[in-house]
Protein backbone atom coordinates (compact mmCIF):
# COMPACT_ATOMS: atom_id res chain seq x y z
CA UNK A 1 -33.93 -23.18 -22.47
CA UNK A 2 -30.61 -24.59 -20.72
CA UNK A 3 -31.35 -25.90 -17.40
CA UNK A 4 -28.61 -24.53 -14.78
CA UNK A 5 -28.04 -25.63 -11.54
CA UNK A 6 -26.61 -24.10 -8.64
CA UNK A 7 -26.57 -21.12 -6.24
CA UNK A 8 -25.75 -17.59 -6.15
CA UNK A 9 -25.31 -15.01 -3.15
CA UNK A 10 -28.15 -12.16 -3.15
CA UNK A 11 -26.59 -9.59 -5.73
CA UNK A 12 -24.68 -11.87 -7.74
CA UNK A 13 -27.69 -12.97 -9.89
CA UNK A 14 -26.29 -11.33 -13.45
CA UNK A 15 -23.39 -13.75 -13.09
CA UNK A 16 -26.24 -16.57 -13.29
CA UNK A 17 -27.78 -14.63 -16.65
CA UNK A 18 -24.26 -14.62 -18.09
CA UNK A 19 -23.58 -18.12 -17.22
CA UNK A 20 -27.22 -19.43 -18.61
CA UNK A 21 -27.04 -17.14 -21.83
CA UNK A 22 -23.55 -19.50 -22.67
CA UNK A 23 -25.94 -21.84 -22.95
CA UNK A 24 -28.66 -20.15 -24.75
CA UNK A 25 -26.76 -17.83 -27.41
CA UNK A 26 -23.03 -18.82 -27.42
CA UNK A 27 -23.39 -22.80 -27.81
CA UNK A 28 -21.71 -23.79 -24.48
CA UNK A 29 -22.11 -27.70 -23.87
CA UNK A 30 -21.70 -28.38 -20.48
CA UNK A 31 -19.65 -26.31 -17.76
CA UNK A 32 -19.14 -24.68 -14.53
CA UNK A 33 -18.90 -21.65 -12.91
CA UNK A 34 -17.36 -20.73 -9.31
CA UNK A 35 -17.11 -17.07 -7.92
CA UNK A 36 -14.85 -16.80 -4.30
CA UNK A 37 -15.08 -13.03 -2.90
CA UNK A 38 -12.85 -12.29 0.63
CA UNK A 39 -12.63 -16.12 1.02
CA UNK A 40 -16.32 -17.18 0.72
CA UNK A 41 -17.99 -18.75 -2.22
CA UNK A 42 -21.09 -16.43 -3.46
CA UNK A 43 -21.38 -18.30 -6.90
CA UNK A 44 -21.66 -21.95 -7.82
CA UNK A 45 -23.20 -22.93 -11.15
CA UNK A 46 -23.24 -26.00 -13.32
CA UNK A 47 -25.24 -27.06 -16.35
CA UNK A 48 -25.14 -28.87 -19.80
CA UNK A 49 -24.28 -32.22 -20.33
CA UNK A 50 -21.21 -33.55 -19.28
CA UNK A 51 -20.99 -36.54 -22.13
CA UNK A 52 -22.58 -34.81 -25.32
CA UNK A 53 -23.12 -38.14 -26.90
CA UNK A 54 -25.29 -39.76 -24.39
CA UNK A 55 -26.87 -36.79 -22.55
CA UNK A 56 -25.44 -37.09 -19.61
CA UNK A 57 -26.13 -34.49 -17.31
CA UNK A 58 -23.15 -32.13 -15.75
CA UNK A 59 -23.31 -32.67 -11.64
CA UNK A 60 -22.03 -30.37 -9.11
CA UNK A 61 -18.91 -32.80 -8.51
CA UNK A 62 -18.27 -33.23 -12.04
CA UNK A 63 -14.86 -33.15 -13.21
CA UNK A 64 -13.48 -31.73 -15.99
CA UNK A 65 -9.50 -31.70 -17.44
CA UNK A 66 -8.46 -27.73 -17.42
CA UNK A 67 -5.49 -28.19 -19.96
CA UNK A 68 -2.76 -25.22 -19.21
CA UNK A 69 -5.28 -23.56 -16.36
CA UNK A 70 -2.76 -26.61 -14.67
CA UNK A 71 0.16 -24.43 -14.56
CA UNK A 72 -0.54 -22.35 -11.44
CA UNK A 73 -0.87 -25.83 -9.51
CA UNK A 74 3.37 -26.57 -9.33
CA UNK A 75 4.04 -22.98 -9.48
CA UNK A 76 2.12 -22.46 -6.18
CA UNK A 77 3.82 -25.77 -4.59
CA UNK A 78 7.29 -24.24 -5.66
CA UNK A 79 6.35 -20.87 -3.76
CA UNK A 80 4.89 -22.82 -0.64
CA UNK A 81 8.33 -24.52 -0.38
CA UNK A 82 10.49 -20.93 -0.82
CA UNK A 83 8.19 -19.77 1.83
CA UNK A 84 8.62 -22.46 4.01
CA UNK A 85 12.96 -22.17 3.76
CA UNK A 86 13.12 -24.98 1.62
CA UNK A 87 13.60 -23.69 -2.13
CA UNK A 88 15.63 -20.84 -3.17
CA UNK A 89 13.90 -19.00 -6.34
CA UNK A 90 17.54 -17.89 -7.27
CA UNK A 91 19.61 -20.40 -6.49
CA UNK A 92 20.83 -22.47 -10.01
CA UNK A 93 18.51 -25.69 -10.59
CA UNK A 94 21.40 -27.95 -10.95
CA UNK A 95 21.70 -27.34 -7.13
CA UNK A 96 18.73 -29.84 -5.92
CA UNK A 97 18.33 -31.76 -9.48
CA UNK A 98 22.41 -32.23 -10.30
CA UNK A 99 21.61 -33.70 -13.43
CA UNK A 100 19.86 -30.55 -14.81
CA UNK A 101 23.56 -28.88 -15.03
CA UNK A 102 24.18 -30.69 -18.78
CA UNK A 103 24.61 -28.87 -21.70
CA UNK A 104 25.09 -25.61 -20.48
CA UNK A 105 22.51 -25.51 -18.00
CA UNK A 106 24.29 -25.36 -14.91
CA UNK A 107 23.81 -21.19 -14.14
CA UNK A 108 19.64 -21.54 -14.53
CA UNK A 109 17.95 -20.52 -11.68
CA UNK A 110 14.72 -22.10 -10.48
CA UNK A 111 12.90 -18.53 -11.25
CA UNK A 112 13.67 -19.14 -15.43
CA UNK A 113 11.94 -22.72 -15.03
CA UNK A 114 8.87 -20.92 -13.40
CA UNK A 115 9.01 -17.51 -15.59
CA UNK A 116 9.73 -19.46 -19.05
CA UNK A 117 13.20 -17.87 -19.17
CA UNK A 118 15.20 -21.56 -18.88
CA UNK A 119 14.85 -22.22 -23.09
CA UNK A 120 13.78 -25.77 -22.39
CA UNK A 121 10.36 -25.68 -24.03
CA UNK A 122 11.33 -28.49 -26.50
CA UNK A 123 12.90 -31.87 -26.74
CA UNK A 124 14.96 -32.97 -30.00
CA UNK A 125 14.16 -36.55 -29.41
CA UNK A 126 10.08 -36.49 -28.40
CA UNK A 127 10.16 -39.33 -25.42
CA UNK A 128 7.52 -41.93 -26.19
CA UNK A 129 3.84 -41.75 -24.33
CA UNK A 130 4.91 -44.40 -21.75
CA UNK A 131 7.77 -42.52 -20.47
CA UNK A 132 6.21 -39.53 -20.21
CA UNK A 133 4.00 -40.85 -18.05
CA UNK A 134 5.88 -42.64 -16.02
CA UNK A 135 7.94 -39.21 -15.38
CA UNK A 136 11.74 -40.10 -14.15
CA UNK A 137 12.05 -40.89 -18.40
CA UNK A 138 10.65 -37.44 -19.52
CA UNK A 139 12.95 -35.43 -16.49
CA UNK A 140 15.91 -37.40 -17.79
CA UNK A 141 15.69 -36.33 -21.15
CA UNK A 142 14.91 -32.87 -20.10
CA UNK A 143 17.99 -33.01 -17.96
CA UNK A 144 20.06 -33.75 -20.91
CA UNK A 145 18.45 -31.21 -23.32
CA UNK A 146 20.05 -28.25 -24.58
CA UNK A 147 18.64 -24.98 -23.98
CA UNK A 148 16.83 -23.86 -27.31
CA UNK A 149 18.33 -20.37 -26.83
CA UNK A 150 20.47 -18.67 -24.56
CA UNK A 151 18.24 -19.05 -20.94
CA UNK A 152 17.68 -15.61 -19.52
CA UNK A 153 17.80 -13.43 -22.75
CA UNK A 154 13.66 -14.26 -23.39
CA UNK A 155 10.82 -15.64 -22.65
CA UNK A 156 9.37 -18.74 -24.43
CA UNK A 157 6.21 -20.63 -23.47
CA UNK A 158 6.85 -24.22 -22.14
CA UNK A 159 3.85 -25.82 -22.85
CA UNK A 160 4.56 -28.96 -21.97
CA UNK A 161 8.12 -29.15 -20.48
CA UNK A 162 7.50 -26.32 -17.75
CA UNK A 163 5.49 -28.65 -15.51
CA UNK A 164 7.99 -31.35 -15.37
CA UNK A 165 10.52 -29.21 -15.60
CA UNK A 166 8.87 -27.18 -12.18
CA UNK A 167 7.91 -30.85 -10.56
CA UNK A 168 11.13 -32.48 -10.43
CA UNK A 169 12.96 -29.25 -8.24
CA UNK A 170 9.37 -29.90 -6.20
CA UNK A 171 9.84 -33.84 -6.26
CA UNK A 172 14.04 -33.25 -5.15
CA UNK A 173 13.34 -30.42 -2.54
CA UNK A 174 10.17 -31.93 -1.04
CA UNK A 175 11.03 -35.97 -1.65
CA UNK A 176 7.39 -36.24 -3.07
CA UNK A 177 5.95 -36.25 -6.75
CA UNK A 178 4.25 -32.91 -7.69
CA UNK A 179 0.69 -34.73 -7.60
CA UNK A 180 1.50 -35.88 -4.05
CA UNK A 181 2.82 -33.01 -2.55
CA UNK A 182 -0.45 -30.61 -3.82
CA UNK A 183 -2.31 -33.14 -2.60
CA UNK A 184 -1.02 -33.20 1.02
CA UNK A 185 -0.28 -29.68 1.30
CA UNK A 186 -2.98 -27.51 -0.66
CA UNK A 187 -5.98 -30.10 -2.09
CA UNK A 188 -6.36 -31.41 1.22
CA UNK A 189 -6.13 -28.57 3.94
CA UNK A 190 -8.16 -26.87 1.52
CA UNK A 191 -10.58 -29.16 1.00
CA UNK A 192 -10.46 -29.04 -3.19
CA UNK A 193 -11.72 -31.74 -5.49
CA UNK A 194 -8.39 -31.16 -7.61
CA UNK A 195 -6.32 -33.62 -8.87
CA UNK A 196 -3.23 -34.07 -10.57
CA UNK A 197 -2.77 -37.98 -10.85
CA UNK A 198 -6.51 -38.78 -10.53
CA UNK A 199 -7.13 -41.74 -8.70
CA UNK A 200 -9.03 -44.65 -11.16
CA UNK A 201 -12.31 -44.48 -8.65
CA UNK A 202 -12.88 -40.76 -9.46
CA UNK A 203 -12.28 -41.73 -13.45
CA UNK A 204 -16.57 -41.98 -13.73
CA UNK A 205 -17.08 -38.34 -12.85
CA UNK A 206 -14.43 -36.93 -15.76
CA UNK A 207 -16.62 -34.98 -18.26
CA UNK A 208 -16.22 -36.38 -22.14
CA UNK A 209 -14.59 -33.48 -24.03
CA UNK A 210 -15.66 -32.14 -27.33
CA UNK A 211 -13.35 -29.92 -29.67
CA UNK A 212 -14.97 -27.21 -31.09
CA UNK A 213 -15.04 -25.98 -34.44
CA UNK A 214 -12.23 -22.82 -34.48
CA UNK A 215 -12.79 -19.17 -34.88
CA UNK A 216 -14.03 -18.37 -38.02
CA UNK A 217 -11.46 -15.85 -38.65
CA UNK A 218 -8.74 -18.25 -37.95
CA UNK A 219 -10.37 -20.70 -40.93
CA UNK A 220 -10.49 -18.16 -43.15
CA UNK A 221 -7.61 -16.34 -42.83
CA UNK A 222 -8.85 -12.87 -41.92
CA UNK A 223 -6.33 -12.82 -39.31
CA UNK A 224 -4.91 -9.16 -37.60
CA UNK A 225 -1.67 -7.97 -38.65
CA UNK A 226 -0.49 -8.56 -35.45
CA UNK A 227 -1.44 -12.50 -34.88
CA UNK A 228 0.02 -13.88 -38.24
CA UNK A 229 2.92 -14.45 -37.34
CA UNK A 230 1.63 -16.49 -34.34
CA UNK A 231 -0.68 -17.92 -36.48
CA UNK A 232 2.23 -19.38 -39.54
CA UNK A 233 4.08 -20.62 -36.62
CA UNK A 234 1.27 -23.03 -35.78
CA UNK A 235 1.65 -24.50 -39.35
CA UNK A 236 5.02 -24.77 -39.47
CA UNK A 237 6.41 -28.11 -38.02
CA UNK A 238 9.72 -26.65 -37.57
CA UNK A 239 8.56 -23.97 -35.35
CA UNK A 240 9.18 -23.52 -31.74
CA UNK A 241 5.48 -23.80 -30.76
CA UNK A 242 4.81 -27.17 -32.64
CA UNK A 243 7.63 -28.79 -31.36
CA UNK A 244 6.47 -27.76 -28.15
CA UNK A 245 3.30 -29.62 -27.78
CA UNK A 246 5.17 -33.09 -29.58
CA UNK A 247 8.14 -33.85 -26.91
CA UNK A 248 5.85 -37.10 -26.29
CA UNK A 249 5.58 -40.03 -29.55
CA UNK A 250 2.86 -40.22 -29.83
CA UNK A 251 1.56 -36.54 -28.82
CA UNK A 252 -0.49 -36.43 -25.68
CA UNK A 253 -4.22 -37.42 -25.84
CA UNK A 254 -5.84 -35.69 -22.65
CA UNK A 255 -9.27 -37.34 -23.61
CA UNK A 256 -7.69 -40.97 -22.33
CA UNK A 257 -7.87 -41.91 -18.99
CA UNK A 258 -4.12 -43.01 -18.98
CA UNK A 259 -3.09 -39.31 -19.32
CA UNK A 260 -5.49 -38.91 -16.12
CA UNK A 261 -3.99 -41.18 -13.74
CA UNK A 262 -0.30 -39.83 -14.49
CA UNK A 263 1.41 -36.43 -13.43
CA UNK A 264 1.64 -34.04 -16.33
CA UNK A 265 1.69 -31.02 -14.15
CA UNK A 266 1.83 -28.88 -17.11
CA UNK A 267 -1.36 -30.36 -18.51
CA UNK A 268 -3.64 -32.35 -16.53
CA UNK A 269 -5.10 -31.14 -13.51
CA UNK A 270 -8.65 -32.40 -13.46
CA UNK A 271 -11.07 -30.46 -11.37
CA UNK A 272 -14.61 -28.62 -10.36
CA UNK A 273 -15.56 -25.19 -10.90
CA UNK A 274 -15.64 -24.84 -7.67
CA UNK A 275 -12.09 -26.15 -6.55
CA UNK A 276 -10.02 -24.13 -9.12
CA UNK A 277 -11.83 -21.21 -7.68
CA UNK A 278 -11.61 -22.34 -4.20
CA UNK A 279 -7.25 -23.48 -4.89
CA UNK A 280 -7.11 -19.62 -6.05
CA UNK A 281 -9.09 -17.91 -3.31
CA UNK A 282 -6.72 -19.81 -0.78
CA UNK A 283 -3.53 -18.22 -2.65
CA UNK A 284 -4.78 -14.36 -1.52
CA UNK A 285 -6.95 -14.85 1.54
CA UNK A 286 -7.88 -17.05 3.91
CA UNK A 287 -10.67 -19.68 3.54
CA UNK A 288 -12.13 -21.59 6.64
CA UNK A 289 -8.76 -20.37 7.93
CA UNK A 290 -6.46 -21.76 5.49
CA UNK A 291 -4.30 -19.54 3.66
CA UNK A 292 -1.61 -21.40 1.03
CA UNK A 293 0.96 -18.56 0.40
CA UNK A 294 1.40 -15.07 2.62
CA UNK A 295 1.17 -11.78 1.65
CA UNK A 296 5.43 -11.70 0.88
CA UNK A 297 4.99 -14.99 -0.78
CA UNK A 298 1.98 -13.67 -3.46
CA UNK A 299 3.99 -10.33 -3.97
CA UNK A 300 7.23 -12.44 -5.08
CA UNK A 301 4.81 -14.87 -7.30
CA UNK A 302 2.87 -12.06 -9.43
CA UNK A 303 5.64 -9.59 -9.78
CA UNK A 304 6.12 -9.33 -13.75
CA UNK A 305 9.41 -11.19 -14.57
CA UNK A 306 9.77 -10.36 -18.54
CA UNK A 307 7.09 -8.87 -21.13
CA UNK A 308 6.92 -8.26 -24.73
CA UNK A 309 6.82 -11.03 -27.76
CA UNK A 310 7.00 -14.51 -26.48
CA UNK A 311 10.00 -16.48 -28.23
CA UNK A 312 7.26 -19.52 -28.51
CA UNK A 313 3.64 -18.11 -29.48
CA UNK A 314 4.83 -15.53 -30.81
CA UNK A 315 2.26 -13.03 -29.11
CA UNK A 316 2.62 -10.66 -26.37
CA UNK A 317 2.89 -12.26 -22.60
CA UNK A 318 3.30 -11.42 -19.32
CA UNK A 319 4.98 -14.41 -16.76
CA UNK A 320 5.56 -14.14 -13.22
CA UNK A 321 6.76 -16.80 -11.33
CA UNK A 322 4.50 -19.44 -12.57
CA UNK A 323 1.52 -17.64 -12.83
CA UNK A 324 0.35 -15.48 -16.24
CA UNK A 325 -0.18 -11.54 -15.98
CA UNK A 326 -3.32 -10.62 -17.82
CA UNK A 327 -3.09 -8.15 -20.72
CA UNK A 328 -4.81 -4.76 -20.60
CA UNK A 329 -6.95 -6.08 -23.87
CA UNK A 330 -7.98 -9.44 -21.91
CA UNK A 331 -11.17 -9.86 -19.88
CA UNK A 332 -9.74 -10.32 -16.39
CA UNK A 333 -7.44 -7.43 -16.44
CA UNK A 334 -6.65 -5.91 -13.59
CA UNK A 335 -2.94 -4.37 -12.45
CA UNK A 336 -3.07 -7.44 -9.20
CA UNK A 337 -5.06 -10.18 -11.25
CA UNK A 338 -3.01 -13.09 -11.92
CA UNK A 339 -3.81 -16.79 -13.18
CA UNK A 340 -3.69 -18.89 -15.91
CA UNK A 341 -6.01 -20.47 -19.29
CA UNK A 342 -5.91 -23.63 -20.12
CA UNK A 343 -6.94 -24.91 -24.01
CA UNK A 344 -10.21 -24.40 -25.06
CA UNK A 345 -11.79 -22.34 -22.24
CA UNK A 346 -10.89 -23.16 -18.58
CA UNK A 347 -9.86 -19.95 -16.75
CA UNK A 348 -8.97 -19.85 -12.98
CA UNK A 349 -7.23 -16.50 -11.56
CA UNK A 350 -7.30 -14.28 -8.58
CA UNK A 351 -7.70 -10.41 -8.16
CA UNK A 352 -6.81 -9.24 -4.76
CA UNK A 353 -7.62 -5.77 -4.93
CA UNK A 354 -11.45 -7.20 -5.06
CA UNK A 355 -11.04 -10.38 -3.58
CA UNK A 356 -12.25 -12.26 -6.41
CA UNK A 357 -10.94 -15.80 -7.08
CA UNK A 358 -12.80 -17.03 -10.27
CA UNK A 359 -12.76 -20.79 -11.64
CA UNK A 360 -14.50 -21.55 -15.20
CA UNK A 361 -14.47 -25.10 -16.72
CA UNK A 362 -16.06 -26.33 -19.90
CA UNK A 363 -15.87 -29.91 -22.24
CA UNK A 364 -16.99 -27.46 -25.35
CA UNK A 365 -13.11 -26.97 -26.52
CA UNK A 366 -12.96 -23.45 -28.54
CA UNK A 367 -10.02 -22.31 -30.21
CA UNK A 368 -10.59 -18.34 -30.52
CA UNK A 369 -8.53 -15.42 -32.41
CA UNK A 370 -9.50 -13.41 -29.59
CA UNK A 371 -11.09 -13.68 -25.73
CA UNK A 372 -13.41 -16.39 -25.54
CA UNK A 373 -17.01 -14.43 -25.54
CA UNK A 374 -18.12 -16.92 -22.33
CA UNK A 375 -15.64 -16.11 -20.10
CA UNK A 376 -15.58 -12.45 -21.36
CA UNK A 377 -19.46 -12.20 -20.29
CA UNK A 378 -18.68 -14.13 -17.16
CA UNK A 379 -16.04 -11.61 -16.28
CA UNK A 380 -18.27 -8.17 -17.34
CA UNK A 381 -20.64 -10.05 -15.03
CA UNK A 382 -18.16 -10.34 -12.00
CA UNK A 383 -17.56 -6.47 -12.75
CA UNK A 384 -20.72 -5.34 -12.67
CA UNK A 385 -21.71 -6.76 -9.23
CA UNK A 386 -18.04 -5.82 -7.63
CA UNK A 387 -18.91 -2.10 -9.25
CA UNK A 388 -22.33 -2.25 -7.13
CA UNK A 389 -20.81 -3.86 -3.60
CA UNK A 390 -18.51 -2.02 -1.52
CA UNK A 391 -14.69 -3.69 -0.93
């Protein structure tokens, strides 16, 4: 039997099961588990190891890279900045980063960088590794790109582009990098273990990551109607969504501590369970009497801002302004929830009509056809004790 760790508020106890039976019957390796509710933490579970290959044990402060869960980081630093007077959502890009106005880019507003409506999700000459990472490289070449259709008639995934692309208005507007500026103004008034640019002395605690083998379905090829065309894309080196996980030469490695100690705001946000749940339950409430963005400031950030078949994956999304709208099929569903995934697991998101902020983070990569079945029972868990507790 997995040994888990942790605590959990009187009435909460089935999120526990769920969380234990990942272990048990759905062959988690080591993860985390944070549950906020009105601003107050009622959930706080880790177990597993944390470094398969030697055994190491997963720690309460143990880190772990949340891939694309990253996203919601710059797109809450943009919003703290509109709120504060400082960024207009509408007004064109090219107005605080001139160089962004190249090749027909000069009408974008800052809302299509942080709804995926700019068509910069791509770069026709990938940027190698070391300029990525050094950023003013990578923004350069972004500046210069041409859109890869016309921006404002869809909606395209940016996979890796949209966090660089979202950083540099922060970095112009705010005169401090993306990493810095979270930092300062949300990590550290909120007290998060959340990094983005993670300092070499935290390195130790970064759980060892282990990719999964995929969804059998996806191996075999008994794929729904509906996902194959997603699914073709992914094999096709031509395609949109290849493309736009390769603008770096060579492609990104987030298992190397180099990617760890740069700003890939997109990407590599390295955090506890607790913190991404904590970051989240700041955005819609108060906690220890910090609150990130108002009321007025959440409403503009979750209102839907396109829907249907994403131009990139090829699969029905809903963006916001930097945050993902859940679909009625997925897990977290709720008409207020917002959030984002990351690759292979990680989940953070917020519902305010319950007050739930939720943060999930796991080293056991899984590429699914469908929800992931551990957050899914973590979720059914979180519904069944809302269903039994008054608002």
């Amino acid at each position: 039997m997995s040994v888990v760790s942790g605590t959990v508020a009187p009435g909460y106890e089935p999120i526990q099961e769920a969380f234990r039976a990942n272990f048990e019957t759905r062959s988690e390796l080591g993860a985390a588990v944070s549950i906020y509710r009105h601003g107050r933490e009622v959930v706080r579970l880790w177990g597993g190891a944390a470094d398969p290959t030697t055994g190491h044990a997963w720690r309460e402060n143990t880190l772990q890279v949340v891939y694309s869960t990253t996203k919601s980081v710059p797109a809450a630093c943009a919003h703290l900045l509109a709120q504060r007077g400082q960024l207009d959502l509408d007004a064109p890009v090219a107005e605080y980063w001139p160089e962004f106005a190249a090749a027909g880019k000069d009408s974008i507003p800052v809302r299509w960088l942080l709804s995926h409506q700019a068509g910069v999700p791509v770069l026709d000459r990938p940027v190698p590794l070391a300029e990525a990472l050094a950023w003013e490289p990578v923004v350069a070449a972004l500046a210069a790109q041409a859109p890869a259709w016309q921006p404002g008639t869809a909606h395209g995934y940016h996979a890796l582009t949209y966090g660089w692309l979202v950083g540099e208005v922060v970095r112009r507007v705010s005169g401090r990098s993306l990493g810095t500026y979270f930092a300062d103004e949300i990590a550290k008034p909120l007290g998060l273990d959340f990094w983005i640019g993670l300092p070499a002395t935290e390195a130790h605690r970064v759980a060892r990551t282990v990719e999964q083998p995929v969804d059998p379905p996806a191996a075999t090829g008994a794929v729904p109607e509906a996902l194959r065309e997603a699914l073709a894309a992914y094999t096709d080196p031509t395609s949109l969504v290849v493309r736009s996980t390769m603008v770096t030469d060579p492609p990104l490695d987030l298992t190397d501590p180099r990617t760890w100690s740069a700003e890939i705001p997109s990407v590599n946000g390295i955090c506890t369970a607790s913190s991404l749940a904590r970051f989240y339950a700041g955005l819609i409430g108060a906690v220890d009497g910090i609150r990130i963005l108002d009321a007025t400031t959440l409403t503009t950030a979750t209102r839907e801002q396109a829907s249907g078949t994403d131009h990139v994956l090829r699969v029905p999304t809903r963006p916001a302004l930097g945050f993902g709208l859940p679909l009625p099929e997925q897990p977290w569903w709720s008409p207020t929830a917002f959030g984002f995934p990351g690759h292979g697991g990680s989940l953070g998101y917020a519902d305010p009509t319950s007050g739930i902020a939720f943060g999930y983070v796991t080293n056991g990569l899984r590429v699914t056809m469908g929800p992931d079945p551990r957050t899914t029972s973590l979720i059914e868990a979180v519904r069944t004790v809302v269903s039994r507790q008054p608002a």
